[in-house]
Protein backbone atom coordinates (compact mmCIF):
# COMPACT_ATOMS: atom_id res chain seq x y z
CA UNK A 1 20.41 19.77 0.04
CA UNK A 2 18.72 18.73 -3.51
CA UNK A 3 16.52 16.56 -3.51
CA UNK A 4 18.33 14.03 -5.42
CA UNK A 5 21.15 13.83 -2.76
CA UNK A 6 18.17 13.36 -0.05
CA UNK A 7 17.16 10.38 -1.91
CA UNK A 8 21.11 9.18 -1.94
CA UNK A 9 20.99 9.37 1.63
CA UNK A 10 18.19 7.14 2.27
CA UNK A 11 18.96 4.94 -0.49
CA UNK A 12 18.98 1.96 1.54
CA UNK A 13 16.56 2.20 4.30
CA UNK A 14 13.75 3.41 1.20
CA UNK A 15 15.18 0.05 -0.29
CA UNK A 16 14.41 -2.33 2.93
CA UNK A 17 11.11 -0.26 3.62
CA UNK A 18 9.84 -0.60 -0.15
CA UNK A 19 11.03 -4.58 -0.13
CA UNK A 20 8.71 -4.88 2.94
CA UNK A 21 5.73 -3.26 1.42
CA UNK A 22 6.23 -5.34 -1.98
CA UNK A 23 6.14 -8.29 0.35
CA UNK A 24 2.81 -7.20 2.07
CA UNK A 25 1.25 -7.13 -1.31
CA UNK A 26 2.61 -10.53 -2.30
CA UNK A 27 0.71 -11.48 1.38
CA UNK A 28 -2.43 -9.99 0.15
CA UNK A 29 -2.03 -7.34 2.45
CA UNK A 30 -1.85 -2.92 2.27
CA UNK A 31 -0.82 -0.01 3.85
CA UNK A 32 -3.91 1.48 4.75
CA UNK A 33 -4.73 4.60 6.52
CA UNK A 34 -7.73 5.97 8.49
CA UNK A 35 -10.02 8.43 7.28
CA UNK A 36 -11.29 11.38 9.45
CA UNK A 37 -14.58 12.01 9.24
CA UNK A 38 -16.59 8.61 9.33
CA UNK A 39 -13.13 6.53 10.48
CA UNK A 40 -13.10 3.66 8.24
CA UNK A 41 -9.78 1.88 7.12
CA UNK A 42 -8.58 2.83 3.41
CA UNK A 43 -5.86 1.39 1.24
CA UNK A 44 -3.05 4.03 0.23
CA UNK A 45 -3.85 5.18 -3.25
CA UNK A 46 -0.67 5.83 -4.16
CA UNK A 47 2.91 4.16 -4.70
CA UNK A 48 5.23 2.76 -2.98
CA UNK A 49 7.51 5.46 -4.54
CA UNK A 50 5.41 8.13 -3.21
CA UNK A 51 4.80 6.60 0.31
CA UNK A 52 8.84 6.30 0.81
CA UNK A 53 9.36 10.08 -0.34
CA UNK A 54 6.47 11.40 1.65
CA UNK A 55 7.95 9.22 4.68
CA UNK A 56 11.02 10.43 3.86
CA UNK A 57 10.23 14.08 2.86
CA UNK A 58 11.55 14.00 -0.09
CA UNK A 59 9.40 15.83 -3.32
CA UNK A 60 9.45 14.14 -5.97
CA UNK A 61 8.33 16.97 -8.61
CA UNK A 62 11.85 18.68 -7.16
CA UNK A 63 13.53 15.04 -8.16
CA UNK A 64 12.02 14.72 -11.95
CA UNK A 65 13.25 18.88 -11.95
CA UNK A 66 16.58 18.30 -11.32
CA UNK A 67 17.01 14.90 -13.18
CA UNK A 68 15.61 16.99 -16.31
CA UNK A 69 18.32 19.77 -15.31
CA UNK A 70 21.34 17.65 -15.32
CA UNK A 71 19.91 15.86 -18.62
CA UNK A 72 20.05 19.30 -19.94
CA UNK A 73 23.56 19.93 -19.18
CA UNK A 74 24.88 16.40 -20.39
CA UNK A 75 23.36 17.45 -23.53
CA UNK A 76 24.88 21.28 -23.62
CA UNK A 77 27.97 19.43 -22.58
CA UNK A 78 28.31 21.54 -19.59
CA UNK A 79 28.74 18.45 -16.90
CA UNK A 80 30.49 15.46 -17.94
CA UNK A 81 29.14 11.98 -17.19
């Protein structure tokens, strides 16, 4: 399954779990994990975006791929719109 059609599939629950992680950081709260060696609490450095594809195993260097590929065809006029 592409990667695209992965993110189709969990359009909705990556929508509910991103609204609840906006509205932790309108609480002044994060998602934070723990580190291994000297355990200590650490905010995730990354985006929501990447948190819900990791979560949801979806890559998103596969997803910017094939959105580039499809942009290619619309433009070669091989797939229509």
């Amino acid at each position: 399954m592409s990667e695209l059609k992965k993110m189709r599939v969990v359009q909705y629950d990556s929508q509910i779990i991103g609204e609840f992680i906006d509205w932790l950081g309108s609480q002044g709260r994060a998602v934070c994990y723990l580190t291994g060696r000297n355990p200590e609490w650490v905010q995730w450095p990354h985006s929501t975006e990447r948190l819900l594809a990791e979560y949801f195993d979806i890559n998103l260097d596969k997803v910017e791929q094939e959105k580039r590929q499809i942009l290619a065809e619309l433009r070669a006029g091989q797939v229509k719109p």
